[in-house]
Protein backbone atom coordinates (compact mmCIF):
# COMPACT_ATOMS: atom_id res chain seq x y z
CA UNK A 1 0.00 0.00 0.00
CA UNK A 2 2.42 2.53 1.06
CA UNK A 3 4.57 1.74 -2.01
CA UNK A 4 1.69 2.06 -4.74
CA UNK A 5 0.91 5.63 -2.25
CA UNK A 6 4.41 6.31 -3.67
CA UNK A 7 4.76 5.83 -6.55
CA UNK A 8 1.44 7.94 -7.37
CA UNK A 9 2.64 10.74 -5.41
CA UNK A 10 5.78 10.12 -7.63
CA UNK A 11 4.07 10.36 -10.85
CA UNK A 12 1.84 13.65 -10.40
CA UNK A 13 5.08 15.16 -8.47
CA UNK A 14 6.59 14.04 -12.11
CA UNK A 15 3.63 15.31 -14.02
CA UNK A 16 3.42 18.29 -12.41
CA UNK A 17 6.31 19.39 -13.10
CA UNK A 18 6.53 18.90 -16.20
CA UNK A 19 3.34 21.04 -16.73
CA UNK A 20 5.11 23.48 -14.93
CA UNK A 21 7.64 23.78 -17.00
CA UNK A 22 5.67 23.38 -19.94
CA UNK A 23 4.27 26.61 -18.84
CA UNK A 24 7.29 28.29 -17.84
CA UNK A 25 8.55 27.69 -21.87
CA UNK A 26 5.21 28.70 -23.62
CA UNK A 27 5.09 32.18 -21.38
CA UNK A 28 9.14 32.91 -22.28
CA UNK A 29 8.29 32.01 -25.81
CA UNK A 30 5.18 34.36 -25.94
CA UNK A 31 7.31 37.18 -24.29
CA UNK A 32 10.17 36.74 -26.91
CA UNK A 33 7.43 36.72 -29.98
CA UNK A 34 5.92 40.00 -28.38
CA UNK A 35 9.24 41.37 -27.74
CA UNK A 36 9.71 41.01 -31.83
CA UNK A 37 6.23 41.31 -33.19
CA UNK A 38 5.25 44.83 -31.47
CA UNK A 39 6.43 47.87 -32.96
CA UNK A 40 10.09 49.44 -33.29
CA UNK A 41 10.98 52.88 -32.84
CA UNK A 42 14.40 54.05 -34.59
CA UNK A 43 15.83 57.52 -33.85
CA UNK A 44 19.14 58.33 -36.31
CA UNK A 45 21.22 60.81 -36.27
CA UNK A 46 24.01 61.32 -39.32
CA UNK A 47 26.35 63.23 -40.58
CA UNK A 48 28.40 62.27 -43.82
CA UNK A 49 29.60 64.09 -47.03
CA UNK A 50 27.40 65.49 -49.62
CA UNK A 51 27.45 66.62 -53.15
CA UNK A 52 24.88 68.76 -55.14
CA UNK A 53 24.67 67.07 -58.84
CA UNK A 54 22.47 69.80 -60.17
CA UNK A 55 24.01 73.19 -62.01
CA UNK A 56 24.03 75.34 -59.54
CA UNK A 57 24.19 79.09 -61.34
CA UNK A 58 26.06 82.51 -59.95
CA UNK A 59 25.09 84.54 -63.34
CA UNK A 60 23.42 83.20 -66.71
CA UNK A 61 26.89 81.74 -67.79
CA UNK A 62 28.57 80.52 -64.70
CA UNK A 63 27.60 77.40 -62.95
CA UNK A 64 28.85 74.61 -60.99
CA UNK A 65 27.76 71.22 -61.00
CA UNK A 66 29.05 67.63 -58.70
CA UNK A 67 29.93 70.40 -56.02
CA UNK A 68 31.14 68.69 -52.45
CA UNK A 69 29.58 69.85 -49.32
CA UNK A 70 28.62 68.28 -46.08
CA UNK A 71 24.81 66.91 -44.52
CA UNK A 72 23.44 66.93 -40.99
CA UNK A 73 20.04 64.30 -40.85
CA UNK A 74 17.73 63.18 -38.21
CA UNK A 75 15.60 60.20 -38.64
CA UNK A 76 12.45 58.95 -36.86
CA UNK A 77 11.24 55.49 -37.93
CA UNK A 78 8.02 53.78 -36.63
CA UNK A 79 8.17 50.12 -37.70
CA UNK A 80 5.50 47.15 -36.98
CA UNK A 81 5.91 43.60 -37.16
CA UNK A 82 5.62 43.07 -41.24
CA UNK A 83 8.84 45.22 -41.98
CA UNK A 84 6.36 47.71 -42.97
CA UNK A 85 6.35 51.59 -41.10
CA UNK A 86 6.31 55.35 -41.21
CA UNK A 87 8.95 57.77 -40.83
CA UNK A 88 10.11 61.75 -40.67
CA UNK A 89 13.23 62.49 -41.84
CA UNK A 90 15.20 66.43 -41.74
CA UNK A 91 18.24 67.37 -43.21
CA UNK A 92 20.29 70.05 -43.75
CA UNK A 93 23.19 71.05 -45.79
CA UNK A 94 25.77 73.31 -46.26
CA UNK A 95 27.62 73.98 -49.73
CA UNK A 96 30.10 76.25 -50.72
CA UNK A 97 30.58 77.56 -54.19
CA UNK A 98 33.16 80.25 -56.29
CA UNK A 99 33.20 83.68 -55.70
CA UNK A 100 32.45 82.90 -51.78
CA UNK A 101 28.87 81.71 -51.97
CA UNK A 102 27.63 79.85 -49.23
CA UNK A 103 24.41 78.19 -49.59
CA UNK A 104 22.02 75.94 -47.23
CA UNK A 105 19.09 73.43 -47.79
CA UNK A 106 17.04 72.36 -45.88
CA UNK A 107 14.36 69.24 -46.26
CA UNK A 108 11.40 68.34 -44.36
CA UNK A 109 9.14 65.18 -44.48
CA UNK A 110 7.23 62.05 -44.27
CA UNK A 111 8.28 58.52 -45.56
CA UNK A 112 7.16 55.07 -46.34
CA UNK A 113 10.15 52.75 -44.34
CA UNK A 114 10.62 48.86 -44.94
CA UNK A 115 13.11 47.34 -42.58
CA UNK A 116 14.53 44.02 -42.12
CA UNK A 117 12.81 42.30 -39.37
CA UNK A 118 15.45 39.85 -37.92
CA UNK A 119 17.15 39.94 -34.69
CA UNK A 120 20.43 39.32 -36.26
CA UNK A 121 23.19 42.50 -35.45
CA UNK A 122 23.63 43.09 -39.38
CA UNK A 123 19.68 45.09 -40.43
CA UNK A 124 18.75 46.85 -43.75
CA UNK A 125 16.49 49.63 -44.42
CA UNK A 126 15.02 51.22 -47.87
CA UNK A 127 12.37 54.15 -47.71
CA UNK A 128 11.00 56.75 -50.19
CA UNK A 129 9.12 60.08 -49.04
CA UNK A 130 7.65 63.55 -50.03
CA UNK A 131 8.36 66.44 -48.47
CA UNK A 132 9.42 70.27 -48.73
CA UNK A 133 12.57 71.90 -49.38
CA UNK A 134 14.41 75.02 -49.04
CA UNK A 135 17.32 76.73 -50.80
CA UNK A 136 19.03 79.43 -48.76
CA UNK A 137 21.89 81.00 -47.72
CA UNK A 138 23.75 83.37 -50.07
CA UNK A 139 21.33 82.20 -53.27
CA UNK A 140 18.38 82.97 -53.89
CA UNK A 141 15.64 81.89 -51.09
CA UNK A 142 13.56 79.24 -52.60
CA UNK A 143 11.44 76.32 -51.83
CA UNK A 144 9.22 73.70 -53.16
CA UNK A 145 8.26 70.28 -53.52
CA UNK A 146 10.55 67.66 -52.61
CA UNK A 147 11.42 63.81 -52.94
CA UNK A 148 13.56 62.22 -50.48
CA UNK A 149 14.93 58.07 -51.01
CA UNK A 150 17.32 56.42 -48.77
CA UNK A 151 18.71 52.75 -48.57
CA UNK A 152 20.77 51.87 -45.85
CA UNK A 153 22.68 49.07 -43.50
CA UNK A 154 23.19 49.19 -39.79
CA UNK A 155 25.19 46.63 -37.00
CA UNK A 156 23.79 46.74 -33.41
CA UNK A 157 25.74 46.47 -30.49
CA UNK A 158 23.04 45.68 -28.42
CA UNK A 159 19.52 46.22 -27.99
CA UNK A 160 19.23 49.87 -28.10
CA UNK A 161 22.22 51.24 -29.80
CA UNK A 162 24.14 50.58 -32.85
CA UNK A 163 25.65 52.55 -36.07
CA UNK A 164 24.18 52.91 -39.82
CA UNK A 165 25.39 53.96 -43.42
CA UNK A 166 22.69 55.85 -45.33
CA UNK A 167 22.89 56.38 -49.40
CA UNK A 168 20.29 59.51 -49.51
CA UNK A 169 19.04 61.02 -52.19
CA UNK A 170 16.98 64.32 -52.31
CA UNK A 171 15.40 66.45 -55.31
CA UNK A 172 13.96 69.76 -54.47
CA UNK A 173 11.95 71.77 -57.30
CA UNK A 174 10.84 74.97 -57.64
CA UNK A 175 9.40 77.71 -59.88
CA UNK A 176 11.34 78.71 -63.00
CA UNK A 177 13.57 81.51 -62.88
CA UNK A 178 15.77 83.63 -64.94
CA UNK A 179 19.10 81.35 -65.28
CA UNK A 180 16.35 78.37 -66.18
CA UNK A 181 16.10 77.31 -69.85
CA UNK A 182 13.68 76.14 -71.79
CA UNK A 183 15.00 72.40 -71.45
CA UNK A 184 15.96 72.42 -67.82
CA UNK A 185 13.56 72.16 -64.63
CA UNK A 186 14.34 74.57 -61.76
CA UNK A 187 15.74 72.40 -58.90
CA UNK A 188 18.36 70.90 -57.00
CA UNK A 189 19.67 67.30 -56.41
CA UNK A 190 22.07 65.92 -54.27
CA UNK A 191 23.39 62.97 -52.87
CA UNK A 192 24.70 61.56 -49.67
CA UNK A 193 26.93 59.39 -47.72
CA UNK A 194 25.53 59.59 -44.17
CA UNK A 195 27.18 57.90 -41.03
CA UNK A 196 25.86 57.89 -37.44
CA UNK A 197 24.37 56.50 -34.69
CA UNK A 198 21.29 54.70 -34.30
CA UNK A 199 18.71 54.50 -31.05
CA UNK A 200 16.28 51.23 -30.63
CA UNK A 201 13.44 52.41 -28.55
């Protein structure tokens, strides 16, 4: 008697346990699938070396074109489970040109985002948006409709911080002026290289 008393007590010792555990798994494995299934905040910030591909003009027959300068950008990413998000992206840069012209733009906007969704520390990015930008500084002050396009690759250290190289691309265009011919559309375009740190909120 007191051995089958036992061996019961034994067996739902044994089998209680293992629920137990089987319990303990399933809640660490839901926690781990919520931690990478709810959504992903990314803050960037960048800096990296620019250069305007447009003609740039100083007087109806001097102009400069592939002309280096350097880019400031702050990116906000909001990104859910699919790869699929939002962003807002700003950047500014600074150009100099002949005859000691200094100019600025400036861009402002929304964007579509698709990022990689592993938890891997290599992660890729792509995103496309519309926005508005400015020409200032020592040219003319301008602004207008603007399309912004970025692809990018970024190693975490850890869980909240980590580093990124953005390709950027940005087209501002704007009303016709005098320097504009009949042939050309009144813009500017530049590329850049962007480097910088990235925050995983």
């Amino acid at each position: 008697m007191r051995k089958t008393f036992f061996l019961s007590a034994l067996l739902l010792a044994m089998a209680s346990g293992v629920s137990a555990q089987s319990i303990t798994d399933r809640m660490l494995k839901n926690q781990q699938n919520n931690q990478t299934s709810g959504v992903r905040h990314i803050i960037g910030l960048s800096v990296g070396p620019s250069f305007v591909t447009s003609k740039m003009y100083y007087a109806p027959h001097d102009y400069s074109s592939w002309r280096p300068g350097v880019e400031l950008t702050a990116d906000y990413n909001c990104v859910w489970s699919s790869g699929i998000g939002f962003g807002l992206t700003y950047a500014h840069n600074l150009t100099n040109y002949k005859h000691d012209i200094h100019t600025t733009q400036d861009y402002v906007g929304p964007s579509l985002v698709y990022r990689s969704q592993n938890d891997k520390k290599w992660q890729w990015k792509a995103q496309a948006g519309i926005g508005y930008g400015h020409l200032g500084g020592d040219a003319d002050s301008q602004g207008g409709f603007a399309f912004q396009s970025a692809v990018g690759v970024e190693y975490r250290f850890n869980k909240h911080v980590g580093v990124g190289v953005d390709l950027n691309a940005i087209n501002t265009y704007m009303k016709d002026d005098e320097y504009t011919s009949d042939n050309e559309q009144n813009g500017v375009a530049r590329i850049t290289l962007n480097t910088g740190i990235r925050i995983y909120l």
